[in-house]
Protein backbone atom coordinates (compact mmCIF):
# COMPACT_ATOMS: atom_id res chain seq x y z
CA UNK A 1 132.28 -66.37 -65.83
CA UNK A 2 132.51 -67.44 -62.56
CA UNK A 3 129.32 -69.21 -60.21
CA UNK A 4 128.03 -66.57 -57.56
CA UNK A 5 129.98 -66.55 -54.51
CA UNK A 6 133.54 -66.87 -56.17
CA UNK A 7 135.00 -63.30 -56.97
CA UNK A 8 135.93 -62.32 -60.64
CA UNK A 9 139.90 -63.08 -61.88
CA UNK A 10 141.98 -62.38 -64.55
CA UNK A 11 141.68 -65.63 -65.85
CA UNK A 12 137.86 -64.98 -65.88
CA UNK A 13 138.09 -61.99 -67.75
CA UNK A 14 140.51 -63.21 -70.65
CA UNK A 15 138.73 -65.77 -71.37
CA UNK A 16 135.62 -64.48 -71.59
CA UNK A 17 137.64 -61.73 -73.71
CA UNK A 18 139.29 -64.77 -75.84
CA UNK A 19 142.75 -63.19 -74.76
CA UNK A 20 145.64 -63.84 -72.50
CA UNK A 21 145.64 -63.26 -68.91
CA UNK A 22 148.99 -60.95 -69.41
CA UNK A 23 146.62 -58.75 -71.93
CA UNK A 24 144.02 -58.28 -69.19
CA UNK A 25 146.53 -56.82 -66.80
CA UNK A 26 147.77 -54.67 -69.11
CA UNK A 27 144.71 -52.98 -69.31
CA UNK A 28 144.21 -53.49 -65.31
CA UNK A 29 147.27 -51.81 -64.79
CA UNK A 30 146.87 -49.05 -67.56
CA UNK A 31 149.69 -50.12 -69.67
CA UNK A 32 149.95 -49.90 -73.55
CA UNK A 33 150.65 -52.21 -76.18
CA UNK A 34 147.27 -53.39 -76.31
CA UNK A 35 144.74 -52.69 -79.57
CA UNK A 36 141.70 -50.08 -78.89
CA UNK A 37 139.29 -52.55 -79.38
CA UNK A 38 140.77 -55.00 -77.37
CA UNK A 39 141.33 -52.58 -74.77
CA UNK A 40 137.57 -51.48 -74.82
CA UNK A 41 135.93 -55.07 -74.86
CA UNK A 42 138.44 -56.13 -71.77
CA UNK A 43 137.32 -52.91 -69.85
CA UNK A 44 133.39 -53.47 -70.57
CA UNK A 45 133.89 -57.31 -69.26
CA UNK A 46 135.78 -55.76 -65.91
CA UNK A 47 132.73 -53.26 -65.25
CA UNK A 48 130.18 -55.60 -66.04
CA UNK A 49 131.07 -58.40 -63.75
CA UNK A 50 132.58 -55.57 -61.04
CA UNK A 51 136.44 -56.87 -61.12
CA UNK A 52 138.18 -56.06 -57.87
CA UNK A 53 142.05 -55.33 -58.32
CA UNK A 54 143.44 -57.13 -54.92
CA UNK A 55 145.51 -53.82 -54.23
CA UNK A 56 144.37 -53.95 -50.88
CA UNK A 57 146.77 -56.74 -49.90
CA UNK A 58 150.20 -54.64 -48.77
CA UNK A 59 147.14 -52.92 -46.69
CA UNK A 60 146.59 -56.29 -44.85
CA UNK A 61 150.05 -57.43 -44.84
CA UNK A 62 150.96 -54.57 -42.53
CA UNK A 63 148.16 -54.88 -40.42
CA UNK A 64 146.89 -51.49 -41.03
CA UNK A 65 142.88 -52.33 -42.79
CA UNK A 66 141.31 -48.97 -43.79
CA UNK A 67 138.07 -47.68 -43.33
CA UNK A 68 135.65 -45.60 -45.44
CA UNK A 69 133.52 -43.31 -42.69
CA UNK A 70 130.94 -41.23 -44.79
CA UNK A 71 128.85 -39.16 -44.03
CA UNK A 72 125.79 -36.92 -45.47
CA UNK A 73 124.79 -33.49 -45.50
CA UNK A 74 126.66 -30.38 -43.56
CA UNK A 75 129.97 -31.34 -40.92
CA UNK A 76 127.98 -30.19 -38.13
CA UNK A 77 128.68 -30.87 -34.11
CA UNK A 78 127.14 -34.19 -34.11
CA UNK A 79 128.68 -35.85 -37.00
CA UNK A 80 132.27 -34.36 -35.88
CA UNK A 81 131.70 -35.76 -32.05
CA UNK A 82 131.12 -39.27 -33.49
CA UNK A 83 133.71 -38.68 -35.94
CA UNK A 84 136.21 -38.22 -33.20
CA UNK A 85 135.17 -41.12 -31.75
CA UNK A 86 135.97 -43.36 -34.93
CA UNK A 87 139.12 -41.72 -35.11
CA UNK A 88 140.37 -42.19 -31.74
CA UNK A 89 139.37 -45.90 -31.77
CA UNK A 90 140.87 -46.35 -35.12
CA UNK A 91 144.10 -45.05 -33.70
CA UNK A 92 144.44 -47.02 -30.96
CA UNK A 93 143.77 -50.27 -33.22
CA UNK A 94 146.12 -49.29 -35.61
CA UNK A 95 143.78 -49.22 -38.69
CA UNK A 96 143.76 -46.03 -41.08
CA UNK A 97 140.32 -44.01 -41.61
CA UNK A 98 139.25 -42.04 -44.93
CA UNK A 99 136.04 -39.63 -44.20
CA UNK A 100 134.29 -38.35 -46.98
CA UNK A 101 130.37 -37.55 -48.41
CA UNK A 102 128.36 -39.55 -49.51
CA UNK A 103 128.91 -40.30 -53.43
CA UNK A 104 126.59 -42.31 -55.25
CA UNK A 105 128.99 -41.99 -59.22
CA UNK A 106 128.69 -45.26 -61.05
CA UNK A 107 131.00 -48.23 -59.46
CA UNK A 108 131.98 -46.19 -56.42
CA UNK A 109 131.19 -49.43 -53.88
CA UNK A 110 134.05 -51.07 -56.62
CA UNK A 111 136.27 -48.34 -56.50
CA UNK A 112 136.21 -47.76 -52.77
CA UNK A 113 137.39 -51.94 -52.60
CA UNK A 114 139.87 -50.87 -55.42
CA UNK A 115 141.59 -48.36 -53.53
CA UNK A 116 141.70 -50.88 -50.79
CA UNK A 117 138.75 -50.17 -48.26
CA UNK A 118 137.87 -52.75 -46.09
CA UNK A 119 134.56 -51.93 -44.93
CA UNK A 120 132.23 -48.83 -45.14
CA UNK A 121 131.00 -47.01 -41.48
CA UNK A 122 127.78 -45.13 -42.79
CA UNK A 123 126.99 -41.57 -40.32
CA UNK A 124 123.39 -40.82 -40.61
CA UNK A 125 122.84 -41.51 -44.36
CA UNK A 126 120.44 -43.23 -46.27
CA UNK A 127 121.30 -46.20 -47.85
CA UNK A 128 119.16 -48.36 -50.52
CA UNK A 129 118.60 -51.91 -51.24
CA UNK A 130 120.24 -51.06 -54.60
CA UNK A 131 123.36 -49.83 -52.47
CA UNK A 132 123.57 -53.08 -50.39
CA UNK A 133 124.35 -55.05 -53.38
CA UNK A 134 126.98 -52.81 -54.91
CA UNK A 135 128.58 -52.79 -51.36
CA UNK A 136 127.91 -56.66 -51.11
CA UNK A 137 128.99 -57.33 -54.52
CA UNK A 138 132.34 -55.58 -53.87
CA UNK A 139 132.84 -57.17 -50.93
CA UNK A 140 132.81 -54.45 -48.45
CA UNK A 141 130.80 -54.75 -45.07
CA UNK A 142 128.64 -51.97 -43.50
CA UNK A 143 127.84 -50.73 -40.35
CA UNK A 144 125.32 -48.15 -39.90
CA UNK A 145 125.51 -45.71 -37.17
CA UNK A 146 122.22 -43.58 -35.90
CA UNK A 147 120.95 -44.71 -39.24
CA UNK A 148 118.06 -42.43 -40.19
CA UNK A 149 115.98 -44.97 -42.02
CA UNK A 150 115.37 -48.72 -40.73
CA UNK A 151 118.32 -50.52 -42.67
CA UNK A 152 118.03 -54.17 -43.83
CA UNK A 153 117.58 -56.44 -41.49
CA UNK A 154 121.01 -58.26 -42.41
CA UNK A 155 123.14 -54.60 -42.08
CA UNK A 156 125.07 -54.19 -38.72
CA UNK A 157 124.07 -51.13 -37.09
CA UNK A 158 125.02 -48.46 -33.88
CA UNK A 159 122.09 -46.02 -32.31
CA UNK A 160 121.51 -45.02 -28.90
CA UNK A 161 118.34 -45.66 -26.79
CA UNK A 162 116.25 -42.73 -28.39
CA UNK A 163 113.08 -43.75 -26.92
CA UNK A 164 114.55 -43.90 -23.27
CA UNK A 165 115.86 -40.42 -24.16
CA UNK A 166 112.47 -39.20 -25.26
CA UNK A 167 111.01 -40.58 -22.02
CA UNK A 168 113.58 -38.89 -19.68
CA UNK A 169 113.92 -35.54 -21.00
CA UNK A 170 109.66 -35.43 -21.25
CA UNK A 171 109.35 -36.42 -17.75
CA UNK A 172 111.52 -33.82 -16.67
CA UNK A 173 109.74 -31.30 -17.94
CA UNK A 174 106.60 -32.93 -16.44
CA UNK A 175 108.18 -33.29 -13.07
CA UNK A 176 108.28 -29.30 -12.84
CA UNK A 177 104.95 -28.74 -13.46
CA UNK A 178 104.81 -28.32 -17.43
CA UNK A 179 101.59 -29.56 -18.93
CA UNK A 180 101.56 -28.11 -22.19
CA UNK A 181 104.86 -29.30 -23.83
CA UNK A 182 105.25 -29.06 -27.22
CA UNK A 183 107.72 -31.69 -29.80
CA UNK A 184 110.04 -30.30 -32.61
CA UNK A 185 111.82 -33.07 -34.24
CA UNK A 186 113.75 -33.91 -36.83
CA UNK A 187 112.37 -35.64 -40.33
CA UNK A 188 109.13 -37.40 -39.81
CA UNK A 189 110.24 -40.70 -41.16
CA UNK A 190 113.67 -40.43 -39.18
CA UNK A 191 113.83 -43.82 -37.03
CA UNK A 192 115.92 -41.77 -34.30
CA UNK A 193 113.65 -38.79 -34.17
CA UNK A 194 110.39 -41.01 -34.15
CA UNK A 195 111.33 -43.17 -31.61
CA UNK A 196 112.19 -39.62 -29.40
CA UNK A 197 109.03 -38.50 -30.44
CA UNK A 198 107.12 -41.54 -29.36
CA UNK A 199 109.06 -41.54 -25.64
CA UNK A 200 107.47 -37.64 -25.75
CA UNK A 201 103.73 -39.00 -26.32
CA UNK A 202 104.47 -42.26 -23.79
CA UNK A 203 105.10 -39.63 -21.37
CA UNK A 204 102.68 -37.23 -21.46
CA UNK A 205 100.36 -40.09 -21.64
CA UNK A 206 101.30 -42.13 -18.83
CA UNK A 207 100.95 -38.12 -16.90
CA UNK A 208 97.64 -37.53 -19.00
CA UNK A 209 98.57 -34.10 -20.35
CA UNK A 210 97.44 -33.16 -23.67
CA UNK A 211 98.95 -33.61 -26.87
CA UNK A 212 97.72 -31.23 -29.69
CA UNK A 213 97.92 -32.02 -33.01
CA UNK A 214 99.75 -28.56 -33.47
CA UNK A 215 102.46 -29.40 -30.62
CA UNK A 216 104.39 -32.12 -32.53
CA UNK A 217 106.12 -30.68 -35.84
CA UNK A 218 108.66 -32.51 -37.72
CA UNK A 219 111.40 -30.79 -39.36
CA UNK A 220 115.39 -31.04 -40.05
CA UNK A 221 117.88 -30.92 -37.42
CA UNK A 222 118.70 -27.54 -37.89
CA UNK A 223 118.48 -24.39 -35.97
CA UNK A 224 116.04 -23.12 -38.90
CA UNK A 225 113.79 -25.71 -37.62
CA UNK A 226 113.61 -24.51 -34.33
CA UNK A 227 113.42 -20.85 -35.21
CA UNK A 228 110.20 -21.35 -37.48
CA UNK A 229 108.58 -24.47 -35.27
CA UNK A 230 108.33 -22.03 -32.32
CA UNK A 231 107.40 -18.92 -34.14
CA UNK A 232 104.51 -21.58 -35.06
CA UNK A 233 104.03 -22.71 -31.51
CA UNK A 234 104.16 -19.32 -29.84
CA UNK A 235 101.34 -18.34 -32.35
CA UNK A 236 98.78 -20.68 -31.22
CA UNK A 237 96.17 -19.69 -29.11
CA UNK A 238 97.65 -21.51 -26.34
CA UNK A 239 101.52 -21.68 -26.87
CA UNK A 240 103.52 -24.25 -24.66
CA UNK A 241 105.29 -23.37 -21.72
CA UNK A 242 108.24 -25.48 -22.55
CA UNK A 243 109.63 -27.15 -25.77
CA UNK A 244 111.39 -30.81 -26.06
CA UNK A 245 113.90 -30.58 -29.37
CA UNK A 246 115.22 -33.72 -31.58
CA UNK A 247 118.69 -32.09 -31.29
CA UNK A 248 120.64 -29.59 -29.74
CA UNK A 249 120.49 -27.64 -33.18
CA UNK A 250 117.06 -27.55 -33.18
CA UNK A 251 117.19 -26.07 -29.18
CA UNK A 252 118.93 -23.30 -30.05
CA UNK A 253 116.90 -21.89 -32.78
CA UNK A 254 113.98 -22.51 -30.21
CA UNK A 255 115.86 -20.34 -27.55
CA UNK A 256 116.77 -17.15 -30.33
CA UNK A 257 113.13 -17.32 -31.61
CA UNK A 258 111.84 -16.72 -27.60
CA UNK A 259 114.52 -14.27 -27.37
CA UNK A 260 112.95 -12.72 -30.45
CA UNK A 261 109.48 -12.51 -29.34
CA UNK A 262 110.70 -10.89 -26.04
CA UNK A 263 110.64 -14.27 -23.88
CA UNK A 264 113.22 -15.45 -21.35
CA UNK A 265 114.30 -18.71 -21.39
CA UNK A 266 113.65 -21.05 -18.94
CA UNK A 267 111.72 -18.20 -16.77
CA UNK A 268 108.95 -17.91 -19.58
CA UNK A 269 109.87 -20.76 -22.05
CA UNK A 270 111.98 -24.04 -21.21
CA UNK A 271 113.70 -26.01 -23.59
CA UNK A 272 115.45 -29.38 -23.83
CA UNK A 273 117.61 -30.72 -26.48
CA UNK A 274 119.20 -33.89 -27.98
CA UNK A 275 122.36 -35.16 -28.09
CA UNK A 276 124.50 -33.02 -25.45
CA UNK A 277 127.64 -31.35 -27.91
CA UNK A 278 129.54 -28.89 -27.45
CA UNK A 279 126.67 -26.48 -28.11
CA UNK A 280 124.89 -27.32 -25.28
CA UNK A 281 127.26 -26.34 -23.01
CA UNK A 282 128.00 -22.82 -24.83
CA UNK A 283 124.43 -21.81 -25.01
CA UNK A 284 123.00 -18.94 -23.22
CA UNK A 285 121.21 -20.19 -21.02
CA UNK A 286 122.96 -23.36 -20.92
CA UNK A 287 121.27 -26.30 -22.58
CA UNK A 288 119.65 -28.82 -20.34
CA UNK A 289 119.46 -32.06 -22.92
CA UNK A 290 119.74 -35.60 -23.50
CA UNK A 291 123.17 -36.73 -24.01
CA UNK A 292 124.41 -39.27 -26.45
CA UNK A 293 127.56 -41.17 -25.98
CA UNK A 294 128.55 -40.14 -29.09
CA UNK A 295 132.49 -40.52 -29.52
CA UNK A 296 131.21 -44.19 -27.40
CA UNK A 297 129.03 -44.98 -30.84
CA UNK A 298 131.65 -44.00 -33.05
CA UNK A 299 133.93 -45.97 -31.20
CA UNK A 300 131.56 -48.96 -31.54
CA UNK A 301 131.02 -48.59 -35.06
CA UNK A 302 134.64 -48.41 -35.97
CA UNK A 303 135.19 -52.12 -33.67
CA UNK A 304 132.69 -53.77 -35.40
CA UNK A 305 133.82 -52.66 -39.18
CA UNK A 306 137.20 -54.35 -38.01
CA UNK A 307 135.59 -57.25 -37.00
CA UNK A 308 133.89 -57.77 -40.21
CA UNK A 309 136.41 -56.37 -42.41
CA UNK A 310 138.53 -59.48 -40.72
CA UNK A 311 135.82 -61.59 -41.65
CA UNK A 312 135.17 -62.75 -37.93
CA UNK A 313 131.09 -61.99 -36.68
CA UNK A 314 129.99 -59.00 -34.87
CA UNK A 315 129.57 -58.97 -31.30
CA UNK A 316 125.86 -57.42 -31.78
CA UNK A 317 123.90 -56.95 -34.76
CA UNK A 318 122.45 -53.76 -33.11
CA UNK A 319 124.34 -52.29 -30.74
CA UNK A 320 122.50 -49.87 -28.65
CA UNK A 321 124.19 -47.41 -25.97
CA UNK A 322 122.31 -45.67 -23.04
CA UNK A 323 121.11 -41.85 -22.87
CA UNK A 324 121.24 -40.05 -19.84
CA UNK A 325 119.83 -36.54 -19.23
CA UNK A 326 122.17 -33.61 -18.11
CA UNK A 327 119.93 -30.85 -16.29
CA UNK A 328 121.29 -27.21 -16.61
CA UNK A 329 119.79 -24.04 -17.08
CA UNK A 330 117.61 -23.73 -19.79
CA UNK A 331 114.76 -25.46 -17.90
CA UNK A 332 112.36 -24.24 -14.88
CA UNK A 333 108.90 -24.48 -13.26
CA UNK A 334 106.64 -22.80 -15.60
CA UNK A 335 106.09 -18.92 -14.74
CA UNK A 336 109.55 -19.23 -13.43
């Protein structure tokens, strides 16, 4: 078989088979006339040394490379903003997009270069070393965008400047007078919501406020997160007066469960989020948060797939877009 570094052929494969190259693309190409067990032993030899059909090459001719966007989890307003972005880039460079979950079945980095992928954009999902070879091995490049683990050091990636974000939107919330402001993030090990939970502490540090143990609770990004996090909070024996969020998600739970407990939001309770979707803007109050360019990182992600898909080097191996915080309504001094 061939050395590492050259890709599997036919030729490979029928001779390690002790057959003709015609026989092997009969088999490639699902065509008959060939014995059961000839068929079967041709067929182990493809999976085992992860033969690529080359069916991607009309795909290239035409100057159309498509990309495999996946994603994990729920479709929710984050993932669809950055979506767009991908989209609308991809349009305008005239390469085709296919979106879909994240699918671990055996081969699938093979089968995404057999249906003629040219490189994987990965949304917030958790890829393993294991994964990096399949995806190597195939052939495909990957660019991670927001990624929620640290990725290997070798994997392009696209995030925004969580930390910064972390900082702004705590300061704010110090500037009107809050001392006792409480965290609700996102999973604990999440790079994103760690480094937003870390510009939280470097705040309230640098202001020396207090940081309870019981004001900083990790979650998911979901509104169920915020909804039980602040029933927590508002149980403690001294309950913030104002609540930062890892997401907008997360926010609006935290507004419904003050609602619930008879609190008005920002007069008794204010809250910032994360990301600035649409949901921010139709919340009631709304939602001041921190915004993330996020059809900008999908847009980023998508240039730097072509780039490596075209086998040319990124521009950045991290590329790393600015927050900015957008002040609206759901924040006030405390006791109004």
């Amino acid at each position: 078989m061939p050395p590492n570094g050259r890709r599997t052929t036919l030729a490979d494969i029928a001779q390690a088979a002790g057959v003709s190259v015609a026989t092997v693309s009969k088999v490639v190409n699902g065509r008959g006339e060939v014995a059961p067990r000839t068929r079967a032993r041709v067929q182990e030899l493809l999976q085992q040394h992860d033969y690529l059909a080359p069916v991607f090459r009309h795909t290239e001719a035409v100057g159309s490379p498509t990309i495999e966007v996946q994603f994990q989890g729920s479709l929710k307003s984050y993932v669809a903003e950055t979506l767009e972005g991908i989209m609308d880039s991809a349009a305008e460079a005239g390469a085709s997009v296919v979106i879909s979950k994240v699918c671990r079945a055996p081969h699938w980095a093979r089968d995404l270069a057999s249906a003629g992928r040219r490189a994987v954009i990965a949304v917030t999902s958790v890829y393993t070393a294991t994964h990096l070879r399949e995806l190597a091995r195939a052939g495909l490049p990957l660019v991670v965008l927001d990624p929620l683990h640290l990725p290997d050091s070798r994997v392009n990636s696209v995030g925004a400047t969580n930390f910064a974000g972390g900082l702004a939107a705590t300061r704010h919330l110090l500037s009107l007078g809050h001392r006792r402001i409480a965290y609700l993030g996102g999973p604990g090990m999440a790079v994103c919501n760690q480094a937003r939970m870390h510009g939280y502490r470097a705040a309230m540090e640098a202001e020396g406020a207090p940081v309870p143990d019981a004001y900083v609770r990790p979650g998911e990004f979901t509104y169920e997160t915020g909804l039980l996090g602040t029933a927590a909070l508002l149980d403690l024996e001294e309950p913030p007066t104002a609540v930062f969020t890892g997401n907008d998600e997360i926010a609006l739970g935290v507004i419904e469960a003050a609602r619930a407990r008879g609190l008005r939001v920002p007069e008794d309770l204010s809250v910032v989020g994360f990301d600035d979707t649409h949901l921010a803007q139709m919340a009631s109050p709304p939602l001041t948060t921190v915004r993330q360019p996020l059809r900008e990182m999908g847009a980023a992600a998508l240039r730097t797939a072509l780039r490596l898909a075209n086998g040319e080097k990124a521009e950045s191996h991290h590329i790393e877009l600015a927050t900015e915080l957008v002040v609206r309504a759901s924040t006030a001094p405390p006791g109004g």
